[in-house]
Protein backbone atom coordinates (compact mmCIF):
# COMPACT_ATOMS: atom_id res chain seq x y z
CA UNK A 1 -2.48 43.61 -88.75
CA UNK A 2 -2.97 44.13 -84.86
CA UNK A 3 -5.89 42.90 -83.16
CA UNK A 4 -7.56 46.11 -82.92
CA UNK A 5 -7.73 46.68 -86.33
CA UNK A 6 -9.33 43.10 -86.87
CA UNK A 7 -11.86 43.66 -84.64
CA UNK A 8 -12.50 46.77 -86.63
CA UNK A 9 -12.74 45.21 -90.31
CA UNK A 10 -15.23 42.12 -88.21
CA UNK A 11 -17.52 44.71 -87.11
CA UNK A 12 -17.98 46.37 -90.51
CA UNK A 13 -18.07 43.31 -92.45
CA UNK A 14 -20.97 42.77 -90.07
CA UNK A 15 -22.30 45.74 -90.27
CA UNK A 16 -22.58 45.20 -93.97
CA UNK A 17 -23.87 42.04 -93.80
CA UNK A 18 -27.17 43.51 -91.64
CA UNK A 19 -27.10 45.97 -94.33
CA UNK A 20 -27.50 43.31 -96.65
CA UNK A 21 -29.67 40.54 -94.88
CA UNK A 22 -32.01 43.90 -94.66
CA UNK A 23 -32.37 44.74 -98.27
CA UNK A 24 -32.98 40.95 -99.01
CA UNK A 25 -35.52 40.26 -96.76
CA UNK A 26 -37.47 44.23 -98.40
CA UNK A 27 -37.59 42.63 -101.58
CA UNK A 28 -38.04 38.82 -100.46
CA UNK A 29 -39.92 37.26 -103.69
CA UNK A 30 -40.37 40.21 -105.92
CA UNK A 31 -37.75 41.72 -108.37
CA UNK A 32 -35.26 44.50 -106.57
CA UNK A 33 -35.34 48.13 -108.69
CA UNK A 34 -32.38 48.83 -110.17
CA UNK A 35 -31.38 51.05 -107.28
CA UNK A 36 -31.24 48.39 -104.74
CA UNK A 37 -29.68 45.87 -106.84
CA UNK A 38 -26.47 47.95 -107.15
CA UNK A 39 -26.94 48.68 -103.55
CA UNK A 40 -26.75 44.78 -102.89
CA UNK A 41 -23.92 44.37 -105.87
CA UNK A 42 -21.99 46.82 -103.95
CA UNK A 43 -22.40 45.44 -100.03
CA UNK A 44 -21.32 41.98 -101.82
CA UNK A 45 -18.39 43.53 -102.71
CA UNK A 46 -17.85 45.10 -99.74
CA UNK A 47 -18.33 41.45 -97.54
CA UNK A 48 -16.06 40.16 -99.69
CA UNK A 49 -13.43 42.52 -98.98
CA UNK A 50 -13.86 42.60 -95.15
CA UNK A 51 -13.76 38.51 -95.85
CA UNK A 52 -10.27 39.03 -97.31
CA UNK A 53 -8.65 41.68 -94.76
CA UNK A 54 -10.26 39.18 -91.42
CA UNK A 55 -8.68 36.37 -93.43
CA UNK A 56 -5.29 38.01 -93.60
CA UNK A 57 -5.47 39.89 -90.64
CA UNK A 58 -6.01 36.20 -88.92
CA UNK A 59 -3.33 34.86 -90.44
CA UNK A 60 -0.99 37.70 -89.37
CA UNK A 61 -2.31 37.30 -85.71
CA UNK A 62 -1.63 33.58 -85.84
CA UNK A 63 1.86 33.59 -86.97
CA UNK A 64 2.52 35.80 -84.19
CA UNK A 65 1.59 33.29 -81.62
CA UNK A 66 3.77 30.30 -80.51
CA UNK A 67 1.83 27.57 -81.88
CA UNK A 68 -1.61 27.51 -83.60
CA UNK A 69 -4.81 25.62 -82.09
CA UNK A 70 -5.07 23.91 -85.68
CA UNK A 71 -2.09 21.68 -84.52
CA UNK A 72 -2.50 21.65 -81.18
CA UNK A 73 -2.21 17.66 -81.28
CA UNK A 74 1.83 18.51 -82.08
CA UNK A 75 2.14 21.42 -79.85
CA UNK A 76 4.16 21.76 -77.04
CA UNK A 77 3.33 22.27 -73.50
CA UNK A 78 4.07 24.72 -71.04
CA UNK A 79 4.09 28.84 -70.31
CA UNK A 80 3.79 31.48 -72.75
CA UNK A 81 7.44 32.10 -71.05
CA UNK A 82 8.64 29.03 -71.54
CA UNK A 83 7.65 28.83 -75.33
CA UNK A 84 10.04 31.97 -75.70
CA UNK A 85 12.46 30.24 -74.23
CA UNK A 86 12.10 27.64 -76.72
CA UNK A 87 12.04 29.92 -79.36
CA UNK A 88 14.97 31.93 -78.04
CA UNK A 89 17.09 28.54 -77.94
CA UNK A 90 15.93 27.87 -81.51
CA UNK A 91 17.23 30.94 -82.70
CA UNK A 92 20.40 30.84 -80.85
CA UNK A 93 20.43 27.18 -82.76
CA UNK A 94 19.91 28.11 -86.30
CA UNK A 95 22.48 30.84 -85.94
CA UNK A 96 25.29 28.75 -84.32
CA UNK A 97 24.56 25.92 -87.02
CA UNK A 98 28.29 24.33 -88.26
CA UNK A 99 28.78 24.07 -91.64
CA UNK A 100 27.48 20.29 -93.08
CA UNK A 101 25.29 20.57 -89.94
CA UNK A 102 21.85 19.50 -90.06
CA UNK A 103 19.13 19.68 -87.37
CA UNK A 104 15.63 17.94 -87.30
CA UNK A 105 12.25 20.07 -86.35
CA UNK A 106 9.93 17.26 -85.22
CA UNK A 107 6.49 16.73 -83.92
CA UNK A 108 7.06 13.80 -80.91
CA UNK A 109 8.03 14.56 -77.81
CA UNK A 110 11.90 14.73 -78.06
CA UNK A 111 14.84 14.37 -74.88
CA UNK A 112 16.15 18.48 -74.08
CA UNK A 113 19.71 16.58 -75.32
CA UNK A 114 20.32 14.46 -77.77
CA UNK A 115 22.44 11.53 -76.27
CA UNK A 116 24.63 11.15 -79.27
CA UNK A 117 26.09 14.53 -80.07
CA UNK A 118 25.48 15.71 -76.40
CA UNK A 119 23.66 19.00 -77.95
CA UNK A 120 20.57 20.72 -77.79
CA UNK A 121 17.62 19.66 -79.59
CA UNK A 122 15.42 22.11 -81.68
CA UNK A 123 12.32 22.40 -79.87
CA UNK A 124 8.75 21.19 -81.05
CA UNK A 125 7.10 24.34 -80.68
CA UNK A 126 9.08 25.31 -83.95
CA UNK A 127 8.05 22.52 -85.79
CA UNK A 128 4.57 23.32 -84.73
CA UNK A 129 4.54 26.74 -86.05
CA UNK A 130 6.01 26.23 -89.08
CA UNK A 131 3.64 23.25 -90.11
CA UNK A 132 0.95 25.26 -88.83
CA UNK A 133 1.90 27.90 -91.66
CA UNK A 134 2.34 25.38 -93.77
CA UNK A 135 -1.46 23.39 -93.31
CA UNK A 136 -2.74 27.22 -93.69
CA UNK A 137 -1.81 27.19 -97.48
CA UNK A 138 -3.34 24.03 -97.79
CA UNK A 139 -7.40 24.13 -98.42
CA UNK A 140 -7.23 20.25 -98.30
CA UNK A 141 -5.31 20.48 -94.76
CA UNK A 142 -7.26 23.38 -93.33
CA UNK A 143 -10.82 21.23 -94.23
CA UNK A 144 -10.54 18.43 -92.21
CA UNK A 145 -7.68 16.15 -93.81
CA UNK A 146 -6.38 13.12 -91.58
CA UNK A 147 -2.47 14.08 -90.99
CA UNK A 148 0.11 11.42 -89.56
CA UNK A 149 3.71 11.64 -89.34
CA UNK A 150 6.37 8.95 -89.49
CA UNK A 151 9.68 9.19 -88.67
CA UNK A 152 10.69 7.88 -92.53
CA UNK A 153 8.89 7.42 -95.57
CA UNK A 154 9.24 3.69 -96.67
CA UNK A 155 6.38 2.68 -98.51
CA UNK A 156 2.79 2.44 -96.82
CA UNK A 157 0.32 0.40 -98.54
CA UNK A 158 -3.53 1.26 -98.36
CA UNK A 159 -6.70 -0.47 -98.41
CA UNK A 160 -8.49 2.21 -100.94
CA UNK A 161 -12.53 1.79 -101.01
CA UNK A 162 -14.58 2.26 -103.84
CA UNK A 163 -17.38 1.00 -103.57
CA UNK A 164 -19.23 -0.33 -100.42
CA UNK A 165 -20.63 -4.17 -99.45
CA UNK A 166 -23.93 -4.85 -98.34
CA UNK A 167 -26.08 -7.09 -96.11
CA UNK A 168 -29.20 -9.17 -97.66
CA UNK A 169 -32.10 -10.89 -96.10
CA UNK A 170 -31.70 -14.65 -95.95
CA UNK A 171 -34.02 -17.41 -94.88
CA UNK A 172 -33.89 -19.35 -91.72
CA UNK A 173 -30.98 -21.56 -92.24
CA UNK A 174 -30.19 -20.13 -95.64
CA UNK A 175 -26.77 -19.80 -97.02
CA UNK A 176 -25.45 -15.91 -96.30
CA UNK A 177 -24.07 -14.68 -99.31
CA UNK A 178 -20.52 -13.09 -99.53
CA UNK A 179 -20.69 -9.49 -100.13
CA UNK A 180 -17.02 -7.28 -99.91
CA UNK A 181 -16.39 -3.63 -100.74
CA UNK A 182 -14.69 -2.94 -103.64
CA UNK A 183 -11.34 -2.13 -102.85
CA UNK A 184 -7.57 -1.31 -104.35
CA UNK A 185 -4.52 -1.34 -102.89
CA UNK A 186 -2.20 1.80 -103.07
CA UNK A 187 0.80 2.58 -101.27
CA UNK A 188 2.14 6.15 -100.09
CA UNK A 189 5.68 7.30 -100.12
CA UNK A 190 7.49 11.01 -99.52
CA UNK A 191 8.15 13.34 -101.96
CA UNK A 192 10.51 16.04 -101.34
CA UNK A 193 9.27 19.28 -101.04
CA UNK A 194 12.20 21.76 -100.30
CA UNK A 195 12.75 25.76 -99.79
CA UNK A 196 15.71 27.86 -99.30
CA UNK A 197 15.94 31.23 -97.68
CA UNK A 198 18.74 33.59 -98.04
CA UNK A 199 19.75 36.12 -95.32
CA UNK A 200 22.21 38.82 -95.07
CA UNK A 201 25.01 38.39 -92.32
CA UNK A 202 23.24 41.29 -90.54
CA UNK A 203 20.18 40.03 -90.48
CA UNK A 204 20.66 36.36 -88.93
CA UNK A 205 22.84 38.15 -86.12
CA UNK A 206 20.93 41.18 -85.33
CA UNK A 207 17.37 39.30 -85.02
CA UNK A 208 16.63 37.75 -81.38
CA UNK A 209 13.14 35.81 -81.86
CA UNK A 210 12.30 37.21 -85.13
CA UNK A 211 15.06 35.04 -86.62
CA UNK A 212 12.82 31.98 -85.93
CA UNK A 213 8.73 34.76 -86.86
CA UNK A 214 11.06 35.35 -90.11
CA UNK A 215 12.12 31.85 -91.08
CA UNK A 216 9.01 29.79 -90.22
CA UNK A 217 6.83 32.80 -91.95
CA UNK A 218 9.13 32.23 -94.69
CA UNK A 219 9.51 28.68 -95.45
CA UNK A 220 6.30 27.87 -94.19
CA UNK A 221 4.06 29.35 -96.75
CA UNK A 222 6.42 28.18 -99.60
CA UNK A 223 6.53 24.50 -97.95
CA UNK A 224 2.39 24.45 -97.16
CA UNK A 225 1.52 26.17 -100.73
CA UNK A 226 4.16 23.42 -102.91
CA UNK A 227 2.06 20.74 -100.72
CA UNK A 228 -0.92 21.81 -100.56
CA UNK A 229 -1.55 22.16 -104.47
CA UNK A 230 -0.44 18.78 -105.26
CA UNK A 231 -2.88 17.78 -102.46
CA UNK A 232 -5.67 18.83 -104.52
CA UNK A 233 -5.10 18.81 -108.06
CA UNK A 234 -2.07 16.47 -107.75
CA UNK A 235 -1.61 14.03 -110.72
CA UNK A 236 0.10 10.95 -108.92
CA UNK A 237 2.55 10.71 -111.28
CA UNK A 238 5.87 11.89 -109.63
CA UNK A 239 3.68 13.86 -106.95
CA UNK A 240 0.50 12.66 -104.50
CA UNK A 241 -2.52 12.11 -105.95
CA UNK A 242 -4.32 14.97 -105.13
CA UNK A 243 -8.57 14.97 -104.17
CA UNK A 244 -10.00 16.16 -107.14
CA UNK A 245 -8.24 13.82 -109.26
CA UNK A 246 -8.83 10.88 -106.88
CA UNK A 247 -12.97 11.34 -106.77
CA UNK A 248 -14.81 10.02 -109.15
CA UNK A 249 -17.13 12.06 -111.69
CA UNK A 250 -20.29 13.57 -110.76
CA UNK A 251 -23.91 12.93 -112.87
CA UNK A 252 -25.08 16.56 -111.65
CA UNK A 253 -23.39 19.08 -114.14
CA UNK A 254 -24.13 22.60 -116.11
CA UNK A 255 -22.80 24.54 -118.58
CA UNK A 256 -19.97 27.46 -117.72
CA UNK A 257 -22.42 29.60 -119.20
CA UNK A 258 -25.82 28.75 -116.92
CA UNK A 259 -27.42 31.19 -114.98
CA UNK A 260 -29.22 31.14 -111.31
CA UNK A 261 -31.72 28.17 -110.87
CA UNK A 262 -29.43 25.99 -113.53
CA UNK A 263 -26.40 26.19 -111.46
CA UNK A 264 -28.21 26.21 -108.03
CA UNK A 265 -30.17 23.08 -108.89
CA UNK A 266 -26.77 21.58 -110.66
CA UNK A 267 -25.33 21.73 -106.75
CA UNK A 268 -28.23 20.74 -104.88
CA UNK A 269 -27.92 17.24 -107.53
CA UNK A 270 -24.45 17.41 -106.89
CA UNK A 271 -25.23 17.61 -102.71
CA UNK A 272 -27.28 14.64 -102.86
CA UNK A 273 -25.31 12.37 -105.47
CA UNK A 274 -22.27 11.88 -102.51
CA UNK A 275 -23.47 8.81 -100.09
CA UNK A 276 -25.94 10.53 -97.03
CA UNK A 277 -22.92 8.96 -94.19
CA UNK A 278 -20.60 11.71 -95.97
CA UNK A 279 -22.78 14.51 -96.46
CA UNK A 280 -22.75 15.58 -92.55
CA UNK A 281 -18.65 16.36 -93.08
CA UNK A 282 -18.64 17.20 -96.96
CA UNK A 283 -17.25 20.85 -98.00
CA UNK A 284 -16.97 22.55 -101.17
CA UNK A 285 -13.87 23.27 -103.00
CA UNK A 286 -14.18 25.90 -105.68
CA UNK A 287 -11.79 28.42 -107.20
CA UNK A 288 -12.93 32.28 -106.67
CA UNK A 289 -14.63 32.52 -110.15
CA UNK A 290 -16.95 29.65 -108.86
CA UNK A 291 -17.43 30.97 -105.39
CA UNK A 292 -18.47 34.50 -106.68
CA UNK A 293 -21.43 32.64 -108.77
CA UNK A 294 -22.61 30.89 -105.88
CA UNK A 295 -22.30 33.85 -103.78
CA UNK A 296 -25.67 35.36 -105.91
CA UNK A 297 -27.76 32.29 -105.80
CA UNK A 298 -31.04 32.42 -104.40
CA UNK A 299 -33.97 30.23 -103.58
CA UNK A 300 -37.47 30.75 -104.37
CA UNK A 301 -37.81 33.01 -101.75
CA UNK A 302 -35.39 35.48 -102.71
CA UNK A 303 -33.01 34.41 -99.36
CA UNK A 304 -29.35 33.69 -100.51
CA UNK A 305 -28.69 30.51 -100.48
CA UNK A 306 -24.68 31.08 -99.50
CA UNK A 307 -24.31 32.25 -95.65
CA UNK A 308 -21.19 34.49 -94.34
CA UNK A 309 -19.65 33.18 -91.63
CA UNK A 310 -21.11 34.46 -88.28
CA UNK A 311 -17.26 33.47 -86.70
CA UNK A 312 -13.91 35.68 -87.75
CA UNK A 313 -12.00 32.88 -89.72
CA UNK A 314 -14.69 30.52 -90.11
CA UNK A 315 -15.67 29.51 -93.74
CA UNK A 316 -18.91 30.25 -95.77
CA UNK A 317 -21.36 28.05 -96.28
CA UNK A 318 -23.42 26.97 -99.21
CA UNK A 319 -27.16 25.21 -98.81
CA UNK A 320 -25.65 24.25 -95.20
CA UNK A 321 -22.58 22.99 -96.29
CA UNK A 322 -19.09 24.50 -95.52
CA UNK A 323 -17.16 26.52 -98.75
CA UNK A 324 -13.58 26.69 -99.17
CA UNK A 325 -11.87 28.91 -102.02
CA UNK A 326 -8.26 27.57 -103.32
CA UNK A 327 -6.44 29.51 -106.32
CA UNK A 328 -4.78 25.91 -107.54
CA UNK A 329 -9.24 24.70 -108.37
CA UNK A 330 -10.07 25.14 -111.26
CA UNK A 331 -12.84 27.05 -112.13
CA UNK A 332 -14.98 24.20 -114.54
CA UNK A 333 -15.09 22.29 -111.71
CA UNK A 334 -16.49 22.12 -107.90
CA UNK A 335 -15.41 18.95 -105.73
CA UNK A 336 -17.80 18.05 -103.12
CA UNK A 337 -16.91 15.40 -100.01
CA UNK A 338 -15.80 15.08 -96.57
CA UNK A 339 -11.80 15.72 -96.52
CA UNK A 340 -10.98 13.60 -93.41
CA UNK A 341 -10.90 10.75 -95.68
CA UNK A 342 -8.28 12.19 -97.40
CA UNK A 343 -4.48 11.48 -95.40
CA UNK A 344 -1.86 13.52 -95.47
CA UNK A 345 1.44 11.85 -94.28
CA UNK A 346 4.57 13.78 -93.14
CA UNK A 347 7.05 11.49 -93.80
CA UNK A 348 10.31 12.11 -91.54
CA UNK A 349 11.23 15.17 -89.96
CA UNK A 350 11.49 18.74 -91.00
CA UNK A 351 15.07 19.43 -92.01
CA UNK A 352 16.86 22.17 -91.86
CA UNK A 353 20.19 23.33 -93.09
CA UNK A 354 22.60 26.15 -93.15
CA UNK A 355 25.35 27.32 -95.57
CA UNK A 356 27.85 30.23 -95.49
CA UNK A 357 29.70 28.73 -98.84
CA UNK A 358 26.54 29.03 -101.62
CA UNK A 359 26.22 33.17 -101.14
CA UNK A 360 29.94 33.76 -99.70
CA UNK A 361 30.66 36.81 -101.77
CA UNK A 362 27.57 38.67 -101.01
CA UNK A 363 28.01 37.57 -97.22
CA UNK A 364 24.66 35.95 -96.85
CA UNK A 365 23.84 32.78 -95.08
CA UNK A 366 21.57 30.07 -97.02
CA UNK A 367 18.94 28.53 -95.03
CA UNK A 368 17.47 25.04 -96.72
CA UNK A 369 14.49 23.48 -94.99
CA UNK A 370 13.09 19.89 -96.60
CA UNK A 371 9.90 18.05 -95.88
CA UNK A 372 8.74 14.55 -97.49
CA UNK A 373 5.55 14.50 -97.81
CA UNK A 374 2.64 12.46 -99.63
CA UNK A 375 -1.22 12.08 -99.84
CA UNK A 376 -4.21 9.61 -100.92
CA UNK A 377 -8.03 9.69 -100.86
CA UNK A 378 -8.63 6.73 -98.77
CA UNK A 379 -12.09 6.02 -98.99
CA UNK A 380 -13.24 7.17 -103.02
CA UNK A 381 -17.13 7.41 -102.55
CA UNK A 382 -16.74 10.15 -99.96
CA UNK A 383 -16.31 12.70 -102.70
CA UNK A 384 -17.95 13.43 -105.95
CA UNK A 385 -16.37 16.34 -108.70
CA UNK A 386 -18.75 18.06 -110.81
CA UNK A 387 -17.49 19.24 -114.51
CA UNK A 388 -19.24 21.80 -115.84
CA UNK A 389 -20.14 21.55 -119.35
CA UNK A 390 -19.04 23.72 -123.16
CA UNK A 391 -16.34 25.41 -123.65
């Protein structure tokens, strides 16, 4: 999708969304007529549609360009001109790769040679698109999660909070009494996360840059989507603990089957059950099914209490906090907190490497790209998961 046909589907999705805040505010605190309430069913619909194509048509735009603003902390520097020449060099790399060859796509600043084998070294801005396709597959990433890289992934060990101290009055020269947070220690790792892409002959030697657009919007979405479910709903058993099975259990709940003020009230408990410091940087994280319910909830007043986006790109928002939709949630539950206490460690370069041998009759080259990767809720009482309830 080109930019001029995202500026078209913005414009009607806010065209529709007039259409809509109209009609609500007509019937503010009286029942709608049947009429208007298919009207309203329908220009739901119709947001949510526009919401899709400005989503994709985003994406599409952003994997066009040399390095996304999300990672600008690993970006590289320079010209628009320069960054093809980058890219140019990395493509001339991946297609003069030996066999047994392996190169590294890393986010610090690297030397233009590497002073052992005297050759080129892949440059940055690769590694920065790629991961920036990859953290777009990842609702934890994309929300706010802490990321750090390290160049291997020997054990780090983590002070985990659960549960915070507190200070007392004493009396003038009074004893103070001890009073520590409740803490555990865990330790995080690298798992391997690993994709391979197979090209024909043709392909790798006929493409210029797109060699590199094809490989990172290959890999990338297969790398970021393996990640960024294990992220969330990750069991910690041979994988990261992902957040919603890191944050403890919610009070607030309702059943699958509640309707309107049930569920709405069921959230707004749920809201103020997470600690007020974390409630300025919490988000949701629902599945669609859940997201589509909370999409038709009002307040007294008749107003909606969900709110479209007013920014392409930007995420909904639910009684002022932000909403984010991830296919891997499931849809009895709805995890409230603030994500940057969640890390996210890179552990060790991207690797990347290419075989003539595995596909040799069908004259295709095998491209194998491997990340380590791991991830821990650091601080446990900045999130709270609500379950709801029956069957």
């Amino acid at each position: 999708m080109d930019v001029t046909t995202l500026t078209a589907n913005f414009e009607a999705r806010e065209k529709a969304t007039a259409e809509l805040r109209s009609l609500t505010d007509e019937f503010a605190g009286k029942e709608m007529p049947a009429e208007a309430r298919e009207k309203e069913t329908n220009l739901l619909t119709a947001i949510a549609d526009y919401d899709g194509r400005v989503k994709r048509g985003l994406e599409s735009v952003k994997a066009s360009e040399s390095i996304q603003t999300l990672m600008a902390g690993l970006k590289g520097t320079g010209s628009k001109s320069s960054a093809q020449d980058k890219l140019k060099a990395a493509a001339d790399q991946l297609r003069a790769m030996e066999l047994g060859e392996s190169l590294s796509f890393a986010p610090e600043i690297r030397a233009v040679v590497d002073t052992t084998t005297g050759k080129n070294v892949i440059p940055r801005t690769l590694f920065g698109r790629l991961l920036a396709e990859a953290v777009t597959r990842s609702t934890v990433m994309v929300a706010g999660a802490n990321i750090v890289t390290t160049s291997g992934a020997e054990p780090m060990d983590f002070t985990v909070v659960t549960g915070r101290a507190s200070a007392s009055i004493v009396a003038e020269n009074g004893p103070i009494p001890d009073s520590t947070p409740t803490t555990v220690q865990r330790s995080m790792g690298g798992f391997k996360y690993a994709y391979a892409s197979t090209l024909s002959t043709e392909f790798v030697a006929d493409q210029a840059l797109d060699l590199v657009a094809f490989l990172v919007g290959d890999a990338g979405p297969a790398i970021g989507h393996g990640m960024g479910v294990h992220f969330l709903t990750g069991t910690g058993t041979g994988q990261p603990k992902g957040a919603l099975v890191a944050a403890p259990a919610a009070t607030a709940a309702f059943a699958k089957t509640a309707k309107d003020g049930v569920v709405s009230d069921g959230l707004i408990d749920l809201y103020y059950e997470l600690p007020q410091p974390y409630r300025g940087n919490a988000v949701y994280v629902v599945s669609d099914k859940t997201a589509a319910t909370m999409r038709k909830l009002k307040d007294a007043q008749g107003q909606y209490l969900w709110a479209s986006a007013l920014t392409a790109g930007a995420p909904a928002t639910f009684n002022g906090a932000s909403v984010y939709t991830d296919p891997a949630m499931p849809d009895d539950k709805v995890y409230f907190g603030d994500l940057s206490k969640y890390t996210v460690r890179l552990a060790g370069s991207l690797r990347v490497e290419r075989s003539i041998d595995a596909k040799f009759l069908n004259d295709q080259i095998v491209y194998r790209f491997i990340q380590r990767a791991d991830g821990l809720l650091v601080d446990e009482r900045s999130a709270k998961v609500l379950t709801m309830t029956g069957p």
